[in-house]
Protein backbone atom coordinates (compact mmCIF):
# COMPACT_ATOMS: atom_id res chain seq x y z
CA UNK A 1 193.79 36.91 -115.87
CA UNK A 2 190.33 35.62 -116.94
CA UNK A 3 187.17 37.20 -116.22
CA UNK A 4 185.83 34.39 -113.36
CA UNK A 5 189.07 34.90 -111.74
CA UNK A 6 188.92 38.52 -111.91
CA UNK A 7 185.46 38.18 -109.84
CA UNK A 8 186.54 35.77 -107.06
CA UNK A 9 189.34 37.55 -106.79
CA UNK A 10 187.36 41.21 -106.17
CA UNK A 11 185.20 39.15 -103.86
CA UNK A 12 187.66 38.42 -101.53
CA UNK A 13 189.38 41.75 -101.77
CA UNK A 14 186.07 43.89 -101.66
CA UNK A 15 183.86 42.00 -99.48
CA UNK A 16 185.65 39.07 -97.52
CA UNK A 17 189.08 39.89 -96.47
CA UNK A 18 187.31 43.30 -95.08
CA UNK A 19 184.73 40.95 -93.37
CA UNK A 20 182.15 43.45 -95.02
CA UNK A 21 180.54 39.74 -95.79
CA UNK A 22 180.56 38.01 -92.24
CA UNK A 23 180.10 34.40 -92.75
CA UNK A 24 182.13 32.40 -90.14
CA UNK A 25 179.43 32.30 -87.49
CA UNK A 26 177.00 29.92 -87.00
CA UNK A 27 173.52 30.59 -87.19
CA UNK A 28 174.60 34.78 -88.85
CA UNK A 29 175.51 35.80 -91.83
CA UNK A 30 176.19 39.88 -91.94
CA UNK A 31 176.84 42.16 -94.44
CA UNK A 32 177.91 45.58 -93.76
CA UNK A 33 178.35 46.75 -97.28
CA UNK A 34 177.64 49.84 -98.18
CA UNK A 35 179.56 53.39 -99.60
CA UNK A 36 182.82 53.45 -96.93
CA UNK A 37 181.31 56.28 -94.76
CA UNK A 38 177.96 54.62 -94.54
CA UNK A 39 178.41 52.00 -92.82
CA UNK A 40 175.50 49.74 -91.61
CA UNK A 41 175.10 45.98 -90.32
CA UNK A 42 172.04 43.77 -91.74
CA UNK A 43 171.17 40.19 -91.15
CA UNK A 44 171.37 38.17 -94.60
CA UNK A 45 170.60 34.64 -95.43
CA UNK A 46 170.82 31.83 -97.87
CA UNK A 47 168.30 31.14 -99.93
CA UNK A 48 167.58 28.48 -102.36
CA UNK A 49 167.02 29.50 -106.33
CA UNK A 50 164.64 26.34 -106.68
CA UNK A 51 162.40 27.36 -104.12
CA UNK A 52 162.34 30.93 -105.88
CA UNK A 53 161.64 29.10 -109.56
CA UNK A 54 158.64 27.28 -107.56
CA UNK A 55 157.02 30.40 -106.39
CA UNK A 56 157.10 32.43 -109.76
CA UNK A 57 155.99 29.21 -111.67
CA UNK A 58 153.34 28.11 -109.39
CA UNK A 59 152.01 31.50 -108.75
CA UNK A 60 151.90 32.69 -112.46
CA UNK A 61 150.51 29.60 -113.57
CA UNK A 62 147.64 29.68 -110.83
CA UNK A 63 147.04 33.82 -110.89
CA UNK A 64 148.10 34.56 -114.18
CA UNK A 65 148.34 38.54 -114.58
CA UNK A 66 147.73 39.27 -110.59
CA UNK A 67 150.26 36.53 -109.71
CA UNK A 68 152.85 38.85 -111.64
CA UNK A 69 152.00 42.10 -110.03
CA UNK A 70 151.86 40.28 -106.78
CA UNK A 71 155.79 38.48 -107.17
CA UNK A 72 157.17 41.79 -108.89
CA UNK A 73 155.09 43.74 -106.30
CA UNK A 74 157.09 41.91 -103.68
CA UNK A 75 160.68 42.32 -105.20
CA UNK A 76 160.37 46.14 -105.84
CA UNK A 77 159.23 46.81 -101.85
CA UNK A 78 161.92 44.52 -100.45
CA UNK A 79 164.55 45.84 -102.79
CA UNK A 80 163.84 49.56 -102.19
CA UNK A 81 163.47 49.31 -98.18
CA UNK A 82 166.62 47.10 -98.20
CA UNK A 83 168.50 50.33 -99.80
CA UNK A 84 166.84 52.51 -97.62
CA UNK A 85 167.91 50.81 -94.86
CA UNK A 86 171.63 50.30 -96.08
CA UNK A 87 171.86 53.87 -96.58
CA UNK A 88 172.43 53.43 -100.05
CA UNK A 89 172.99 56.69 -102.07
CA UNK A 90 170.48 58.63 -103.91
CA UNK A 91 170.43 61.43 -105.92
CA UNK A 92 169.32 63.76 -103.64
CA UNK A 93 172.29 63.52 -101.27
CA UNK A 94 175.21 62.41 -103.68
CA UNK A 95 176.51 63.16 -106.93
CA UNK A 96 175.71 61.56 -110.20
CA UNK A 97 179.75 60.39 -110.43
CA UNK A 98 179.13 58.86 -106.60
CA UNK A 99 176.36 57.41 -108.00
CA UNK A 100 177.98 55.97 -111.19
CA UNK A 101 180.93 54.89 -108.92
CA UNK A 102 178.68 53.32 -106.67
CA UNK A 103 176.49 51.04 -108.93
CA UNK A 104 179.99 49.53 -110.41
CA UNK A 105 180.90 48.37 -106.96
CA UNK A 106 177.27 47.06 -106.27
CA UNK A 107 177.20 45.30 -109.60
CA UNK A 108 180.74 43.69 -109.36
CA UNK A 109 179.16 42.31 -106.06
CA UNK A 110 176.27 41.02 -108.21
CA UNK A 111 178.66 39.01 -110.19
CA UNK A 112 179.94 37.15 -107.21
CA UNK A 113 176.09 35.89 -106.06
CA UNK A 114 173.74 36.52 -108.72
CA UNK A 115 175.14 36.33 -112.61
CA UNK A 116 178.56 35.55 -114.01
CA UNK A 117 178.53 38.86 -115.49
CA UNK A 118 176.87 41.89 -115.35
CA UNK A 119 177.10 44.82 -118.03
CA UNK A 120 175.56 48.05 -117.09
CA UNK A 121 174.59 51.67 -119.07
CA UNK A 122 172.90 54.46 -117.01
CA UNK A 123 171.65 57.91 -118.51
CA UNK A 124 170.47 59.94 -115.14
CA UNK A 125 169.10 62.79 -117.82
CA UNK A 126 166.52 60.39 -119.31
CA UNK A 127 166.10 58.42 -115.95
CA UNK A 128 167.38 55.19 -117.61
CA UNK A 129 169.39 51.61 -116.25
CA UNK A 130 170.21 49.21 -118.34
CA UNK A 131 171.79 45.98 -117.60
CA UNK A 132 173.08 42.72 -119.49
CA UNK A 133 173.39 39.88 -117.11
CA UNK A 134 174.78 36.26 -117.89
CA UNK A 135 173.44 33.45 -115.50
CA UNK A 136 171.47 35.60 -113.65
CA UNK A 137 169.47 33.57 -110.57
CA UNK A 138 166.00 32.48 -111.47
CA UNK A 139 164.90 33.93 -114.30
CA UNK A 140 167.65 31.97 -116.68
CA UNK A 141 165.46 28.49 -115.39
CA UNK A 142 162.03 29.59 -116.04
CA UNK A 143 162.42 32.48 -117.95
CA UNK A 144 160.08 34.86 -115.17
CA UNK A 145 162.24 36.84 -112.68
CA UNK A 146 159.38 39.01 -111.46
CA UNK A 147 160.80 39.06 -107.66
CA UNK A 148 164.63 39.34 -108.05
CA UNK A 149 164.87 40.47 -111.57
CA UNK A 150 162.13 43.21 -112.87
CA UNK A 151 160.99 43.92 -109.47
CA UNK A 152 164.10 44.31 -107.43
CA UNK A 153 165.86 46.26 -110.20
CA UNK A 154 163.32 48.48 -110.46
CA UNK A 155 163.21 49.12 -106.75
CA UNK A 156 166.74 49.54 -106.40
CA UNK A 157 166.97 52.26 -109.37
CA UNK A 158 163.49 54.24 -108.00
CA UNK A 159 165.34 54.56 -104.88
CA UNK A 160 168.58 55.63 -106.51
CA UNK A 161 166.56 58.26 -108.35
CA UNK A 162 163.80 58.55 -105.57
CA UNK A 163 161.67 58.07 -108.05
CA UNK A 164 158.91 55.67 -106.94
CA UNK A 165 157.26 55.61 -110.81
CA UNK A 166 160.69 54.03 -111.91
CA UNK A 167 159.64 50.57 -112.93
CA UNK A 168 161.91 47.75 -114.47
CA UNK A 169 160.87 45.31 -117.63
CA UNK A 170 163.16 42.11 -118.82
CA UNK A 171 163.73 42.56 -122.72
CA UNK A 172 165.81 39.72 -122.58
CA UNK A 173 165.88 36.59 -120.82
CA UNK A 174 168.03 33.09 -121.38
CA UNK A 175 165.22 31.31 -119.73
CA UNK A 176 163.69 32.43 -122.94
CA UNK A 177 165.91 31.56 -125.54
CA UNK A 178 167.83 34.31 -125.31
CA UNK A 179 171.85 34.77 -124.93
CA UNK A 180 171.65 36.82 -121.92
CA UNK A 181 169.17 38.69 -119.76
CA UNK A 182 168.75 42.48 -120.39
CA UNK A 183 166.43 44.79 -117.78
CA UNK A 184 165.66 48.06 -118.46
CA UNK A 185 164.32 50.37 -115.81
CA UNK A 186 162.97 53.37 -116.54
CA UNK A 187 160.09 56.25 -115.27
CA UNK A 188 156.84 53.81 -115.51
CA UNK A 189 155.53 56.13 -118.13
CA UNK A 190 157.73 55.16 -121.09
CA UNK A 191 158.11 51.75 -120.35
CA UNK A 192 153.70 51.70 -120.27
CA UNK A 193 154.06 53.40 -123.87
CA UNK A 194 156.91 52.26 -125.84
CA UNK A 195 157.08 48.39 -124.56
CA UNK A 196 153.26 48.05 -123.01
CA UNK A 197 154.75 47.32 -119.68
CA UNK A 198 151.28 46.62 -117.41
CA UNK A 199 153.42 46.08 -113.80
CA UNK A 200 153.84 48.73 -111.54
CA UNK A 201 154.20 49.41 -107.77
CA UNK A 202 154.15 52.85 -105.87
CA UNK A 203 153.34 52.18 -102.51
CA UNK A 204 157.12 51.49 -101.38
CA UNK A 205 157.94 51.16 -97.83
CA UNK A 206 160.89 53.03 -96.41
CA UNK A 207 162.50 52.52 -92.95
CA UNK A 208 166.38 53.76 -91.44
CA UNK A 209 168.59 51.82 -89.70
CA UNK A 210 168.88 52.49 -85.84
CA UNK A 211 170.66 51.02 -83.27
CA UNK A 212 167.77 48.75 -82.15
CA UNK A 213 167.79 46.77 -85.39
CA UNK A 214 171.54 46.28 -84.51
CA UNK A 215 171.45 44.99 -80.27
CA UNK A 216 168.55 42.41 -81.81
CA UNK A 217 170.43 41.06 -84.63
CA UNK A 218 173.74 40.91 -83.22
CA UNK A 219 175.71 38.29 -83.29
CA UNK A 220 175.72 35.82 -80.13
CA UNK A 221 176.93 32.07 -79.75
CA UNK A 222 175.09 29.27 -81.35
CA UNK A 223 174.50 26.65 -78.36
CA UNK A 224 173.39 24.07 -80.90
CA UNK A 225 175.37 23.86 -84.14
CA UNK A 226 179.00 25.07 -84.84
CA UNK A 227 178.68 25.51 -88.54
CA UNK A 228 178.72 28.65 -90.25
CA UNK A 229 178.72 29.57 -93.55
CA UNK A 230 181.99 29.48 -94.41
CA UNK A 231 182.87 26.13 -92.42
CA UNK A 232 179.96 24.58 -94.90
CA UNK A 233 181.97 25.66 -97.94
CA UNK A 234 185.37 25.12 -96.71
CA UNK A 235 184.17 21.24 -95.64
CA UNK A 236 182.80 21.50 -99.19
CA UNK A 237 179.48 21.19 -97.90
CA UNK A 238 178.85 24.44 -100.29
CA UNK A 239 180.61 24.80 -103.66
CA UNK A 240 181.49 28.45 -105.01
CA UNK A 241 182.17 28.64 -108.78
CA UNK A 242 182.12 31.43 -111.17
CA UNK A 243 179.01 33.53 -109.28
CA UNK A 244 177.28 30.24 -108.84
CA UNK A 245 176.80 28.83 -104.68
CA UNK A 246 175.60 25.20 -104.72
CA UNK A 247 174.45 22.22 -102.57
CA UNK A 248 174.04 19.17 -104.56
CA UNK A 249 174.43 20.95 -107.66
CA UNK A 250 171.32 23.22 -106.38
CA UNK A 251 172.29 26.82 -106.29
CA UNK A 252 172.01 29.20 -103.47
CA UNK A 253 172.12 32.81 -103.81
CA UNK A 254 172.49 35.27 -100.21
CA UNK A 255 169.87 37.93 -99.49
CA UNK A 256 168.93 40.60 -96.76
CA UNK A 257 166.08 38.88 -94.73
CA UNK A 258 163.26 40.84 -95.42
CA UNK A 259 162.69 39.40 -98.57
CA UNK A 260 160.95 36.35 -96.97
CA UNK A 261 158.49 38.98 -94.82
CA UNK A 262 158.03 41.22 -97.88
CA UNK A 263 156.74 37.60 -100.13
CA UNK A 264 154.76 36.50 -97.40
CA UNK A 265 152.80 39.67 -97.04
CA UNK A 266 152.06 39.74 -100.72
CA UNK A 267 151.24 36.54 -101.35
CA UNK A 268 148.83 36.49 -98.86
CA UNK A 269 146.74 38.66 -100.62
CA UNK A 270 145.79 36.66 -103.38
CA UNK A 271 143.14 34.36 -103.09
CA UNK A 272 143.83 31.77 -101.16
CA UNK A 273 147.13 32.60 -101.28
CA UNK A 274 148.81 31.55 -97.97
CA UNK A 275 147.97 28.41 -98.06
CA UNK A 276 149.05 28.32 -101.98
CA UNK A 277 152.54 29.85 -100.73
CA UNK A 278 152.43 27.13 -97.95
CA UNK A 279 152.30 23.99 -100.16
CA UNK A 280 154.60 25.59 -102.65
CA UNK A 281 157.48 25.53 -99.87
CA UNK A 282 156.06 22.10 -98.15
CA UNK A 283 156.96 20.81 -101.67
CA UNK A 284 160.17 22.42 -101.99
CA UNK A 285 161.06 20.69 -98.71
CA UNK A 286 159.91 17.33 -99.92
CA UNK A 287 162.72 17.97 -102.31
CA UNK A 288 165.43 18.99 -100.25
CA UNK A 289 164.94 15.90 -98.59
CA UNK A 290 165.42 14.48 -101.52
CA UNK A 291 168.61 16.53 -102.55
CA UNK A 292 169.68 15.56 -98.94
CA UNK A 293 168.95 11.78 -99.18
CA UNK A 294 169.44 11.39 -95.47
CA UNK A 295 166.77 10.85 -93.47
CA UNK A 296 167.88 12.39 -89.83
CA UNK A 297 165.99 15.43 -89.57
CA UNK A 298 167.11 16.78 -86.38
CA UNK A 299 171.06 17.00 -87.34
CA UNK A 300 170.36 18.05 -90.69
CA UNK A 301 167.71 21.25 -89.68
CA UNK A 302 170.38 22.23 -86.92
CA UNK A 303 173.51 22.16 -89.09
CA UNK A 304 172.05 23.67 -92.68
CA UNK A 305 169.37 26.33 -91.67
CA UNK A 306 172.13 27.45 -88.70
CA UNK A 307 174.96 27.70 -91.50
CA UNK A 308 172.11 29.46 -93.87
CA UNK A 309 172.06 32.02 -91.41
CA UNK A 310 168.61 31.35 -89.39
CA UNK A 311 170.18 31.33 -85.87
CA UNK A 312 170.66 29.13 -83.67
CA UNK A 313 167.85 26.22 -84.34
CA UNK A 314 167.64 23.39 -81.97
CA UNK A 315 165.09 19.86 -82.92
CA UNK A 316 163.08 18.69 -80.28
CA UNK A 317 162.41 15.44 -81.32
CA UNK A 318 160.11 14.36 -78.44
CA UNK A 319 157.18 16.49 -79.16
CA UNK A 320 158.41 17.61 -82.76
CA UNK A 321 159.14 21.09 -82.24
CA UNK A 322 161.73 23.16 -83.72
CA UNK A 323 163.16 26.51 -82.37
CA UNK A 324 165.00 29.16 -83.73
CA UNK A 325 166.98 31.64 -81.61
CA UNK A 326 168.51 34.84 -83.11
CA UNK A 327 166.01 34.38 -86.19
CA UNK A 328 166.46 37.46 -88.22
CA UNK A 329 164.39 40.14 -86.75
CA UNK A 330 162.46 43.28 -88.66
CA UNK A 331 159.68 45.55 -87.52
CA UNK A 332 157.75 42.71 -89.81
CA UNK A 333 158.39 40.04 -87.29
CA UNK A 334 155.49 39.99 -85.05
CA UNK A 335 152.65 39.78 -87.02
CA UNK A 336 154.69 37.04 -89.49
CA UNK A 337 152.91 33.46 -89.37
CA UNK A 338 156.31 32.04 -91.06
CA UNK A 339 154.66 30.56 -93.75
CA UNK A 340 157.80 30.10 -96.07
CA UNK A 341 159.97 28.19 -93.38
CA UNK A 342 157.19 26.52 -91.66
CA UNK A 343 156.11 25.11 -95.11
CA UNK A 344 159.80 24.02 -95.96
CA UNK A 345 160.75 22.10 -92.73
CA UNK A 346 156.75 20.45 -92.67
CA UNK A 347 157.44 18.66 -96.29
CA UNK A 348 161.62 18.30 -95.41
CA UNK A 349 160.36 16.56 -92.12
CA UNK A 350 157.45 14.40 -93.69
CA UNK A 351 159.35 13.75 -96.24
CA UNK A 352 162.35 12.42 -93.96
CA UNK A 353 159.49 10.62 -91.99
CA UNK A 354 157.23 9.34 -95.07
CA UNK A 355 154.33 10.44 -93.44
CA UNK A 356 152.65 13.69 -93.29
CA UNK A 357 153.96 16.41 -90.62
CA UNK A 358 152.85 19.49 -90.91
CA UNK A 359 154.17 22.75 -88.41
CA UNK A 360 150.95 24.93 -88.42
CA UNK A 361 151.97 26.49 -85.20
CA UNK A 362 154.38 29.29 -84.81
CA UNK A 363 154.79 30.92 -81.38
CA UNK A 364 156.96 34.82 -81.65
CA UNK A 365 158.56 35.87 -78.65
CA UNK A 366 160.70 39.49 -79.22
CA UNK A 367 163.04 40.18 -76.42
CA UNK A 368 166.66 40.92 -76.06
CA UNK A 369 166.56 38.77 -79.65
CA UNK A 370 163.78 37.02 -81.69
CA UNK A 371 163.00 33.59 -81.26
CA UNK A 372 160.33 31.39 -83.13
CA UNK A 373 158.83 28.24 -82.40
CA UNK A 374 157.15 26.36 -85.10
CA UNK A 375 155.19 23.08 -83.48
CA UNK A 376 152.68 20.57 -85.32
């Protein structure tokens, strides 16, 4: 059997046929993976790689040095509270064999979203993880990877170790010229000395799943849109091939929500920098629309953000509102301004329009779920 059909066929052993992935209902996707006795249940969605290429290029071009720190900044803190909130094993509860055993599994997941391939080494005497990736997201485009590369490497291994000076450098990158992309993470120290890494991040939030986080984001009827996930890619809508999710040849990768509070937050303070994040996703959404080629905004907004995994989102094309019901919810939520979606669907819906729309206003209301407004 050959490698890619070794993967697709661990995905759908491991994570679909279990429904450990949940991705037939509209407006949620789910994921409950985790070690078999730690079970937990966390709101993902589907994100686009372009608009992640847009943010690292953009940003590093316009902040140089502090637009690194700020993107890897970002990855690290979502990455380590998304284990600490999945429960994930650490080496002060579990063995170094449960650990071994476990970062297989999560890597073999890896090679079903994020890289065709995925190599690891670890040494848990010397604090060391090492990992060769082929077609990894992001990085193999524009040869950066601060946010889901160095950063969220780094954070996953510091929490492994709970170790919050473990930081991650790329040694190798294809977006570089290289034949695959190699990370190394490592205790801060020796990666400052021996490879003059300057990027680091201590203060790592840390929260536990409780049952609250569960009532909010469970999983309700969509009043607006029928399509999930997995309707999208069975109506090939969505094309899965070796690791690789696409739209229009674009590629999509899934992720725990909180990576879209945890880039906002950081963003935000550089210089400037919401309004810099803002125009970055206006222009991603100018070419979406442009991906899309259709120009009826309302159907297309209900149908692909509902089968990303946004909730139930319903156009109101009267006064040019949009609403999202059962948006992903996180002790973030409240005092988010939505930047990153308000941005997308303001340059998707100008674009669609050809004249200049822009959603500035967001209106939060947490109740038995969370439910966002965003209005011109």
């Amino acid at each position: 059997m050959q490698v890619k059909d070794k993967i697709v066929t661990w995905f759908i052993k491991n994570v679909v046929t279990p429904r450990r992935e949940i991705i037939d209902r509209p407006g949620f996707i789910v994921t409950t993976f985790t070690e078999n006795k730690r079970t937990t249940y966390l709101r993902e969605i589907l994100l686009p790689e372009r608009l992640f290429e847009l943010m690292e290029n953009k940003i590093v071009e316009c902040y140089g040095d502090e637009g690194k720190q700020t993107l890897y900044s970002a990855g690290k803190k979502f990455v380590y509270l998304y284990s600490s909130i999945s429960n994930f094993p650490n080496i002060k509860d579990t063995s170094t064999k449960e650990l071994s055993d476990f970062a297989y599994y999560l890597l073999r997941y890896i090679e079903t979203m994020f890289a065709q391939q995925a190599n690891h080494e670890l040494d848990f005497e010397k604090r060391i993880l090492s990992i060769e990736f082929k077609n990894y997201i992001i990085c193999r485009n524009n040869g950066l990877g601060y946010i889901m590369m160095d950063g969220a490497l780094a954070g996953l291994w510091a929490y492994e170790l709970q170790d919050r000076t473990i930081e991650g450098i790329q040694l190798e990158c294809q977006g570089r010229g290289d034949q695959q992309c190699k990370i190394l993470c490592a205790p801060g120290k020796e990666l400052f000395e021996k490879y003059h890494l300057t990027l680091k991040e201590h203060d790592l939030p840390e929260i536990k799943y409780d049952n609250f986080y569960r009532v909010i984001n469970e999983i309700r009827p969509a009043a607006y849109s029928n399509k999930s996930l997995k309707l999208l890619i069975n109506a090939g809508f969505f094309k899965y091939h070796e690791g690789n999710l696409s739209y229009q040849n674009s590629r999509f990768f899934i992720c725990e929500s909180h990576i879209l509070y945890f880039l906002e937050e950081e963003i935000k303070k550089l210089p400037n920098g919401e309004q810099f994040l803002y125009q970055i996703c206006f222009d991603y959404g100018v070419q979406l629309h442009e991906i899309n080629g259709q120009d009826n905004f309302r159907l297309f907004i209900q149908d692909f953000f509902t089968g990303l995994g946004f909730g139930d989102i319903h156009v109101d094309t009267k006064d040019l509102s949009i609403t999202f019901r059962y948006y992903p919810w996180s002790i973030f939520s409240e005092k988010s301004s939505y930047v990153i979606m308000r941005g997308i669907i303001s340059g998707f819906v100008s674009s669609c329009l050809k004249k200049k729309i822009e959603f500035h206003k967001v209106e939060v209301n947490v109740g038995q779920y969370l439910t966002i407004t965003i209005k011109e």
